[in-house]
PDB file of N, CA and C in Angstrom:
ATOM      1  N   UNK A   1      19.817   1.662   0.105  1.00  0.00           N
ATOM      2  CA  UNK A   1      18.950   1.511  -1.059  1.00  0.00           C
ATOM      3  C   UNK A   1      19.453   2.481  -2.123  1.00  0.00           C
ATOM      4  N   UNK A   2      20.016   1.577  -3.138  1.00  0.00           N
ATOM      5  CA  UNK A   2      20.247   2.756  -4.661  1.00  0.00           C
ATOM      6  C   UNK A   2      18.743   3.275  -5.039  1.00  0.00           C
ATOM      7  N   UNK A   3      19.567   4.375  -5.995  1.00  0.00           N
ATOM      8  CA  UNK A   3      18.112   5.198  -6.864  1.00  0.00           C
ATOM      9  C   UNK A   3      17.460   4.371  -7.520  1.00  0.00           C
ATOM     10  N   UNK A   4      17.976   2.932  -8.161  1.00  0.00           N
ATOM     11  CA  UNK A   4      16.699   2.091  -8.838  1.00  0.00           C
ATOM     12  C   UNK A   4      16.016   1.918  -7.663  1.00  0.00           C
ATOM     13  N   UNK A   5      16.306   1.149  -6.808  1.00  0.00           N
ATOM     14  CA  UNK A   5      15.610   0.735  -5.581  1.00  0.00           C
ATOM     15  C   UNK A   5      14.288   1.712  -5.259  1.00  0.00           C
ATOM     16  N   UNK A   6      15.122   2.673  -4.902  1.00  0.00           N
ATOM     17  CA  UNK A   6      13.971   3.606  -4.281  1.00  0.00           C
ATOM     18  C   UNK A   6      12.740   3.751  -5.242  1.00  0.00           C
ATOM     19  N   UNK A   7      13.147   4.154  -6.539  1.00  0.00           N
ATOM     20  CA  UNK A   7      12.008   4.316  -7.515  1.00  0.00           C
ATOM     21  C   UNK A   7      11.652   3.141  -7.837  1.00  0.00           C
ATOM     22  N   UNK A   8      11.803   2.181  -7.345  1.00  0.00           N
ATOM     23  CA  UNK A   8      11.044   0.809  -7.857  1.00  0.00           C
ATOM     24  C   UNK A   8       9.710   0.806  -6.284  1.00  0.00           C
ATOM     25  N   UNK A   9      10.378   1.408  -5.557  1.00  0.00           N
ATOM     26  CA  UNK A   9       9.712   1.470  -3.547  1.00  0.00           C
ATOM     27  C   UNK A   9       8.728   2.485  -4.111  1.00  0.00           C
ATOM     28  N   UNK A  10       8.936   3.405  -4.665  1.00  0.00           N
ATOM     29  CA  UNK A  10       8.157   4.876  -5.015  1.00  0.00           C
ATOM     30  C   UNK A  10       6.921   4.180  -5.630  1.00  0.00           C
ATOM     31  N   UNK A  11       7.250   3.210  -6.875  1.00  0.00           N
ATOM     32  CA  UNK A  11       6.597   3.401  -8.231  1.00  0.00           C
ATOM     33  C   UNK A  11       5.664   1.878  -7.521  1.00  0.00           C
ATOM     34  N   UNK A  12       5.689   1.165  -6.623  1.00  0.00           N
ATOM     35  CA  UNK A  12       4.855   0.029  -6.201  1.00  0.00           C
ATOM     36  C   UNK A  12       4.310   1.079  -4.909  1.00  0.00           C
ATOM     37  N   UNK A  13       4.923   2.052  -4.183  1.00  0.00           N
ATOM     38  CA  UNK A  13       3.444   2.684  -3.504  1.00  0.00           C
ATOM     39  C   UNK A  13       2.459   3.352  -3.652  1.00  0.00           C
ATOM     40  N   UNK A  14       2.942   3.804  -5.216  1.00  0.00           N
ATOM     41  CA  UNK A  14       2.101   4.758  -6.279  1.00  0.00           C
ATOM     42  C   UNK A  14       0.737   3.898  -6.491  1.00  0.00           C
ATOM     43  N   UNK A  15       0.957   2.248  -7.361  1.00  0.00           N
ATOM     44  CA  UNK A  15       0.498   1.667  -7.669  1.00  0.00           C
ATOM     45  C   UNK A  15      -0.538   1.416  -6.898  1.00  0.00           C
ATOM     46  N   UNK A  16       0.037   0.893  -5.794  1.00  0.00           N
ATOM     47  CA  UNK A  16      -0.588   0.106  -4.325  1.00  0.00           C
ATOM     48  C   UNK A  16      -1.853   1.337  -3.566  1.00  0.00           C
ATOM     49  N   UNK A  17      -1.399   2.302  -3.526  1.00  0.00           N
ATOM     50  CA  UNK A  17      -2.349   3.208  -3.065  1.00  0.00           C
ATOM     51  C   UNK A  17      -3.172   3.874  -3.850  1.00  0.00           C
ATOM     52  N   UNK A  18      -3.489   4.017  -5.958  1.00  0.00           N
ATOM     53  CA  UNK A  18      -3.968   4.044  -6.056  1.00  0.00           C
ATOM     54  C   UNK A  18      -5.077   2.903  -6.331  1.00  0.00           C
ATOM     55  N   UNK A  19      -4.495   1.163  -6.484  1.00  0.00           N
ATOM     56  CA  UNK A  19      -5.869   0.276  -6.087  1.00  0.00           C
ATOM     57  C   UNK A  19      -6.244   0.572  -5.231  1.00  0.00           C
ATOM     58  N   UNK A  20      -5.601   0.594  -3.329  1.00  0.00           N
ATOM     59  CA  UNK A  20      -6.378   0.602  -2.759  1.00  0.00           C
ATOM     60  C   UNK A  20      -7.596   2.010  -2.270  1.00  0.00           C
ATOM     61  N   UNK A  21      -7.081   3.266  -3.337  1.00  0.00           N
ATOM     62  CA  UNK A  21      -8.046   4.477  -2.889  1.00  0.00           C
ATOM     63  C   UNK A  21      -9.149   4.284  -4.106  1.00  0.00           C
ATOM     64  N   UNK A  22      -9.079   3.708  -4.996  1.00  0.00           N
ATOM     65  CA  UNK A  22     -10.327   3.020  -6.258  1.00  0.00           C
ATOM     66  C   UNK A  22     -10.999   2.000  -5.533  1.00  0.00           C
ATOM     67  N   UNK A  23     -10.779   1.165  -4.986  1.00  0.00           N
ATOM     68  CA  UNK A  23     -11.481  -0.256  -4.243  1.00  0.00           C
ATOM     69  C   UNK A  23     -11.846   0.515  -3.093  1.00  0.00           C
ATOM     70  N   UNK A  24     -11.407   1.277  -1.822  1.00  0.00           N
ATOM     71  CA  UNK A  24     -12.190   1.317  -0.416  1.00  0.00           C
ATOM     72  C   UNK A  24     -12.779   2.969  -1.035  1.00  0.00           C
ATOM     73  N   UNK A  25     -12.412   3.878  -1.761  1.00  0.00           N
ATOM     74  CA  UNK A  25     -13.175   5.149  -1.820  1.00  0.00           C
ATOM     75  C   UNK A  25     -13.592   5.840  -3.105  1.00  0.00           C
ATOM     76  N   UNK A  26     -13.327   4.674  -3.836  1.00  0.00           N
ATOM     77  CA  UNK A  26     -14.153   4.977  -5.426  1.00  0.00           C
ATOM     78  C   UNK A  26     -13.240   5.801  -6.134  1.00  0.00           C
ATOM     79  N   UNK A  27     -12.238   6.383  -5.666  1.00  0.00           N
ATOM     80  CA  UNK A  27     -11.385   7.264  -6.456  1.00  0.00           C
ATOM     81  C   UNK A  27     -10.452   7.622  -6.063  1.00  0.00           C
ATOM     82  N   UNK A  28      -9.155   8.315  -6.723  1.00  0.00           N
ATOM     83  CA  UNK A  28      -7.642   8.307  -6.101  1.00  0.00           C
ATOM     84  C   UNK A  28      -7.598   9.576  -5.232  1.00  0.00           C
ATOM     85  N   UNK A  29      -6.665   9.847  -4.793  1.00  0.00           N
ATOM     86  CA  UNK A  29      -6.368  10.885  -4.094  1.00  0.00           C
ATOM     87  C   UNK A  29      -5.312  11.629  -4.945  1.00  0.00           C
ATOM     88  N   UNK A  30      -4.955  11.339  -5.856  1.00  0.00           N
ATOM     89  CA  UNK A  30      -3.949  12.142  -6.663  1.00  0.00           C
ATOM     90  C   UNK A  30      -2.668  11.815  -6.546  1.00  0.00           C
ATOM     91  N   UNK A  31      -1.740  12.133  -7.038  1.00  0.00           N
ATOM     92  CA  UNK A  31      -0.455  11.246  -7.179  1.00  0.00           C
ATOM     93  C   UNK A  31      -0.027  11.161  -6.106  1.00  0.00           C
ATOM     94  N   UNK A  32       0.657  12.137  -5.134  1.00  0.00           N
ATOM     95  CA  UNK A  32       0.826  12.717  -3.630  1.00  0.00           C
ATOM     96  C   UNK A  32       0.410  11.428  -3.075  1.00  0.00           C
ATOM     97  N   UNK A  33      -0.916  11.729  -2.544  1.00  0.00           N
ATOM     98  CA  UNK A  33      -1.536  11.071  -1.616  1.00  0.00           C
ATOM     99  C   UNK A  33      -1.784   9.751  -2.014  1.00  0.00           C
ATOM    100  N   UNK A  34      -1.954   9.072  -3.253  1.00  0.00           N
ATOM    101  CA  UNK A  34      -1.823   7.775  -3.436  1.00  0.00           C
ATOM    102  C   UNK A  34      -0.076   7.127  -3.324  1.00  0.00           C
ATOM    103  N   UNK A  35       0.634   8.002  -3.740  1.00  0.00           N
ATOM    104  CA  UNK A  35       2.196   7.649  -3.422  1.00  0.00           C
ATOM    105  C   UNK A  35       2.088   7.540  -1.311  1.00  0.00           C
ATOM    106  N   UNK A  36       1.429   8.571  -0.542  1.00  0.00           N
ATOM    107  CA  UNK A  36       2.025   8.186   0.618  1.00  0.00           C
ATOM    108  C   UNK A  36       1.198   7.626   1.194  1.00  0.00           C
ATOM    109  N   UNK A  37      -0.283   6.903   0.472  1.00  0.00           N
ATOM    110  CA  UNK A  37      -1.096   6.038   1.313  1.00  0.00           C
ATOM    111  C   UNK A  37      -0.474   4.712   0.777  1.00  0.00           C
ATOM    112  N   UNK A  38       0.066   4.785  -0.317  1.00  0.00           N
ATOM    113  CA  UNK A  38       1.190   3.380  -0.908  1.00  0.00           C
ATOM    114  C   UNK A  38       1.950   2.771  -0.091  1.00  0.00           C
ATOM    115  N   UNK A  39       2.707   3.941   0.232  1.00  0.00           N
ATOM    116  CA  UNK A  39       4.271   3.746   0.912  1.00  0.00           C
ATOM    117  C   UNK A  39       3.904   3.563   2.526  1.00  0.00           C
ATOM    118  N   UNK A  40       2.515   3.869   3.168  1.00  0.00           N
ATOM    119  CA  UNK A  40       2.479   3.604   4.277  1.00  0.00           C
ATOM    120  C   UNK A  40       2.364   2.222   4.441  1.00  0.00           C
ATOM    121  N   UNK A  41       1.034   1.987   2.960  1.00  0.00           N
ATOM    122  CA  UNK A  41       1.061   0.556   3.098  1.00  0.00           C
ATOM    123  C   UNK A  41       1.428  -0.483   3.243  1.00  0.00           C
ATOM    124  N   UNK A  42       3.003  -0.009   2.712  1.00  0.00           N
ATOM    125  CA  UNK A  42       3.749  -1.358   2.163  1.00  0.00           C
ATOM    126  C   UNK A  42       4.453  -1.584   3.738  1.00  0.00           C
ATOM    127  N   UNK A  43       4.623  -0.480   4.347  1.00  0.00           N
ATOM    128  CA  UNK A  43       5.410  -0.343   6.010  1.00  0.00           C
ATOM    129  C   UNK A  43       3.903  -1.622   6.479  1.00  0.00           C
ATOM    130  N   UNK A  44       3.216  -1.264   6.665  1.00  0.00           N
ATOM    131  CA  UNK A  44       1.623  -1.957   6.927  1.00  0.00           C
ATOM    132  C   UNK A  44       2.445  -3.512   6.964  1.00  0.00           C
ATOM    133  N   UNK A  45       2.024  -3.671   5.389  1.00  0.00           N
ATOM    134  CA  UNK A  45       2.160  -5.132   4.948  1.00  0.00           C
ATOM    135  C   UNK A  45       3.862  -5.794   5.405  1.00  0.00           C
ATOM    136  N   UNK A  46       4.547  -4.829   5.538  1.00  0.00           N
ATOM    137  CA  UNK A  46       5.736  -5.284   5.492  1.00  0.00           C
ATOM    138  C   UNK A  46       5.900  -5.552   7.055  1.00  0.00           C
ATOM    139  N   UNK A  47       4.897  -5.078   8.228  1.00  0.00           N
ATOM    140  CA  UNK A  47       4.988  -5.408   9.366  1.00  0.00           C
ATOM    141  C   UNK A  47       4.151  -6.739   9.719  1.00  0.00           C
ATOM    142  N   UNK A  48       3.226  -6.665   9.454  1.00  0.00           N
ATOM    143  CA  UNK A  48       1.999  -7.253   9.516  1.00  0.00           C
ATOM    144  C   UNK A  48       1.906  -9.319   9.467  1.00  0.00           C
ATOM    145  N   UNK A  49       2.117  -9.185   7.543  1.00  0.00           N
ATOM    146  CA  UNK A  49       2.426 -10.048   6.723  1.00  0.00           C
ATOM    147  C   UNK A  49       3.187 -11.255   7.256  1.00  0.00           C
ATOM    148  N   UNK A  50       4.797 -11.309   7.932  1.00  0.00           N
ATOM    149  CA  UNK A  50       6.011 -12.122   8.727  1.00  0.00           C
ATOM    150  C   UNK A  50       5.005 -12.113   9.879  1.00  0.00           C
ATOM    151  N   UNK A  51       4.608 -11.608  10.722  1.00  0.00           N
ATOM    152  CA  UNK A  51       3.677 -12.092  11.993  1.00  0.00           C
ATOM    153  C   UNK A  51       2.665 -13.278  11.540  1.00  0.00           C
ATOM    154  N   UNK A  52       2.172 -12.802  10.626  1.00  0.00           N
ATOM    155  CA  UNK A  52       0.697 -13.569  10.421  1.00  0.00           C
ATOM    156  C   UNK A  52       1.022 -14.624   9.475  1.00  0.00           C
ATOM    157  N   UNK A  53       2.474 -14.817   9.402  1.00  0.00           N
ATOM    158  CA  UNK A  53       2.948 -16.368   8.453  1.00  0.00           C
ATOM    159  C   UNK A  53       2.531 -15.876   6.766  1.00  0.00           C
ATOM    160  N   UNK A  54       2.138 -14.701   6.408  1.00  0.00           N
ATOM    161  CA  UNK A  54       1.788 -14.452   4.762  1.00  0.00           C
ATOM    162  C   UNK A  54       2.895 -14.508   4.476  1.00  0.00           C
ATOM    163  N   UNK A  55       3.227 -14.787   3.021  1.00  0.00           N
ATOM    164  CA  UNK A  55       4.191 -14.560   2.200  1.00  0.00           C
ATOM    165  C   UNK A  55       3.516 -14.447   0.384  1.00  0.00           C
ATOM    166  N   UNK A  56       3.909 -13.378  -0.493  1.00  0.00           N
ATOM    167  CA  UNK A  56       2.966 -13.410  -1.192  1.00  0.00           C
ATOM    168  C   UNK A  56       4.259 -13.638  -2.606  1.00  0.00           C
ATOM    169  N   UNK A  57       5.668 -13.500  -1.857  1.00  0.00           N
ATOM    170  CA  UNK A  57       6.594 -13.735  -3.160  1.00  0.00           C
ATOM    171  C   UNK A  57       7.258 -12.591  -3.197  1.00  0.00           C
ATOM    172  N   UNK A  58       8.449 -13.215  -3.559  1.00  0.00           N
ATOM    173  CA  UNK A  58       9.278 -11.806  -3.697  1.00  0.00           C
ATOM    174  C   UNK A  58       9.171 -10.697  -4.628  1.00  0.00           C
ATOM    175  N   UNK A  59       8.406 -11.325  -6.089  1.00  0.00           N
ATOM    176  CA  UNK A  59       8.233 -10.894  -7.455  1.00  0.00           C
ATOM    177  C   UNK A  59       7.671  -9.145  -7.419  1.00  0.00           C
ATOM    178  N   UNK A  60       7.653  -8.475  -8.097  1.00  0.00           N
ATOM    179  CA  UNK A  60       7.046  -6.952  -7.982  1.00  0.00           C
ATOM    180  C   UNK A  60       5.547  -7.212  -8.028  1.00  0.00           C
ATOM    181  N   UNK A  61       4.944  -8.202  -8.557  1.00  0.00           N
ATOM    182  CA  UNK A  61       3.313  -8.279  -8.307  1.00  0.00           C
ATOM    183  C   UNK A  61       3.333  -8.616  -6.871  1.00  0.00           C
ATOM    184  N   UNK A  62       3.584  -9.338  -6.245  1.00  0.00           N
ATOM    185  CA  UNK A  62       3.790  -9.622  -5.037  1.00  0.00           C
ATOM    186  C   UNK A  62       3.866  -8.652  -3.713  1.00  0.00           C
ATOM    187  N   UNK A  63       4.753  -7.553  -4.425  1.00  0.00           N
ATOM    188  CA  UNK A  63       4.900  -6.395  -3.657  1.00  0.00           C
ATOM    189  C   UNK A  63       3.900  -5.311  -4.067  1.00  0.00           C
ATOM    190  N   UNK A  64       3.373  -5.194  -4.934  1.00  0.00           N
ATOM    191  CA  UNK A  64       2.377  -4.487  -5.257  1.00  0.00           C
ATOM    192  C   UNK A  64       1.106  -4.918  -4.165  1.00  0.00           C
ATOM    193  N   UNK A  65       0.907  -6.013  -4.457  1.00  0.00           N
ATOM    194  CA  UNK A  65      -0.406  -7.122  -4.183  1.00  0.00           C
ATOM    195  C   UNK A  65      -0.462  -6.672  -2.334  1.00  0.00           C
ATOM    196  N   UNK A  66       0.778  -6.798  -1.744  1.00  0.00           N
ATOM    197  CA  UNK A  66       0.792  -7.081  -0.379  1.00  0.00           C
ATOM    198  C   UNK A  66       0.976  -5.175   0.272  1.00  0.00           C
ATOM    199  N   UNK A  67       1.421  -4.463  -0.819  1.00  0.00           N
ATOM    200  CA  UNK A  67       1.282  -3.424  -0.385  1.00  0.00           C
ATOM    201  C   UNK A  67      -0.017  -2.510  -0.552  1.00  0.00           C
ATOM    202  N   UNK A  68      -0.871  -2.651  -1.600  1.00  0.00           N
ATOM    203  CA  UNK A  68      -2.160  -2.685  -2.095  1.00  0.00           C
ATOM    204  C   UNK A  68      -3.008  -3.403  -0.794  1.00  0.00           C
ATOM    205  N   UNK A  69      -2.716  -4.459  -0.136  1.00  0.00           N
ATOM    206  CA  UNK A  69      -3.290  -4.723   0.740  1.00  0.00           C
ATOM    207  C   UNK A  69      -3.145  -3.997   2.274  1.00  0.00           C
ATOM    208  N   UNK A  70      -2.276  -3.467   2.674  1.00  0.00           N
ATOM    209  CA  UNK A  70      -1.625  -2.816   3.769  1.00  0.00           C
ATOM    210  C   UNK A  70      -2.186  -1.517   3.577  1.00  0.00           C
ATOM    211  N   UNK A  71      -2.555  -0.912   2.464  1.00  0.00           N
ATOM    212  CA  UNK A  71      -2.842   0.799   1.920  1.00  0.00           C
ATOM    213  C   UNK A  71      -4.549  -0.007   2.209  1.00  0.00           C
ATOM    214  N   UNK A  72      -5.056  -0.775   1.355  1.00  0.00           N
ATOM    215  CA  UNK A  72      -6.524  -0.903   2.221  1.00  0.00           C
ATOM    216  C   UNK A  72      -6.867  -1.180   3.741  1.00  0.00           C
ATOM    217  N   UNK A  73      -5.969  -1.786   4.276  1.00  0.00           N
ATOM    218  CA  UNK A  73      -6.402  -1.669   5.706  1.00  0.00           C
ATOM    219  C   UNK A  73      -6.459  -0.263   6.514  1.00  0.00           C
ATOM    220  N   UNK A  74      -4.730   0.303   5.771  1.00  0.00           N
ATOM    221  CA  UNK A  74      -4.732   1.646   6.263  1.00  0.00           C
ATOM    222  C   UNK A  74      -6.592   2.448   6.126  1.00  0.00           C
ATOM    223  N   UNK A  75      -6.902   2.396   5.111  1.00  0.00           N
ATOM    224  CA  UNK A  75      -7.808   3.463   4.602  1.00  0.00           C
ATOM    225  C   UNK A  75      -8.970   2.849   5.492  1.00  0.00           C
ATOM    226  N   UNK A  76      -9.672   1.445   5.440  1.00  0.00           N
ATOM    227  CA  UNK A  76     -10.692   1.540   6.379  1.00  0.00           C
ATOM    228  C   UNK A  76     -10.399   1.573   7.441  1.00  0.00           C
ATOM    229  N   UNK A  77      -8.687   1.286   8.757  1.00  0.00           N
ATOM    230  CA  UNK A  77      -9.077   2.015   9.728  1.00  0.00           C
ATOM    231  C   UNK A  77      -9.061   3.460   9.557  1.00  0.00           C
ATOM    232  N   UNK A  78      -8.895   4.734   8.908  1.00  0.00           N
ATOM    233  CA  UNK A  78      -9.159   5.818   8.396  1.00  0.00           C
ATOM    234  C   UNK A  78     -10.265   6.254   8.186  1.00  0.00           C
ATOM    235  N   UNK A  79     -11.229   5.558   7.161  1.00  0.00           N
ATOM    236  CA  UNK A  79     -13.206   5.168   7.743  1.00  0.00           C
ATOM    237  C   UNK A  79     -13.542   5.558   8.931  1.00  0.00           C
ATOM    238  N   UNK A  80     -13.095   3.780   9.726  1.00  0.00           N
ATOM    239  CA  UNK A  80     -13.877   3.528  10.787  1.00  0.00           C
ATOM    240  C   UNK A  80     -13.309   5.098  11.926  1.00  0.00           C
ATOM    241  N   UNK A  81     -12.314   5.574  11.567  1.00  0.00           N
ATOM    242  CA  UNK A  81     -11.912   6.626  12.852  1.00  0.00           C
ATOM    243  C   UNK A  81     -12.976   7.814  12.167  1.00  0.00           C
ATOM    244  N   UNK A  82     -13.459   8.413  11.275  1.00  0.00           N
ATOM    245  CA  UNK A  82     -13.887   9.282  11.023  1.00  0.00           C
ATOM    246  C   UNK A  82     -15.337   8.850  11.259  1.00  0.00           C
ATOM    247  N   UNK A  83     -15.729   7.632  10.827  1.00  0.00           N
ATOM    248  CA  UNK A  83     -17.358   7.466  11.444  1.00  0.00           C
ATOM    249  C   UNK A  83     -17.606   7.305  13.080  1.00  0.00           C
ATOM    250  N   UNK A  84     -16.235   7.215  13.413  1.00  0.00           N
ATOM    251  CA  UNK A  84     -16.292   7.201  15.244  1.00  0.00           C
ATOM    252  C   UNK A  84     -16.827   8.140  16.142  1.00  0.00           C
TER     253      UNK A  84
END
């Protein structure tokens, strides 16, 4: 992966983790922590997604969208372990 690459990987887990820390906890975690609840996400979606037949497009909304989705699952199982 070249340096565009990576900062294009950086700048969609940035994105992705702060929708999903505004939608499951009302507010971000700050650049940090929305960059590595992003980037977990997209590992999430990027495992997940090919099992379960999703495909959401190759396009950068696409990767946003599916990594934004992978960073919310992360966070409510993160919830459900702390209300456990």
């Amino acid at each position: 992966m070249g340096g565009e690459g990576l900062l294009v990987f950086l700048l969609v887990g940035l994105i992705a983790g702060w929708l999903a820390s505004m939608l499951v906890r009302g507010g971000g975690f700050g650049l940090v922590g929305d960059l590595v609840v992003g980037v977990i996400g997209a590992f999430i979606a990027g495992f997940l997604f090919p099992r379960l037949g999703i495909s959401l497009g190759a396009g950068l909304i696409g990767q946003i969208i599916a990594a934004a989705i992978g960073a919310i699952i992360l966070l409510v199982i993160i919830r459900a372990v702390k209300r456990a």
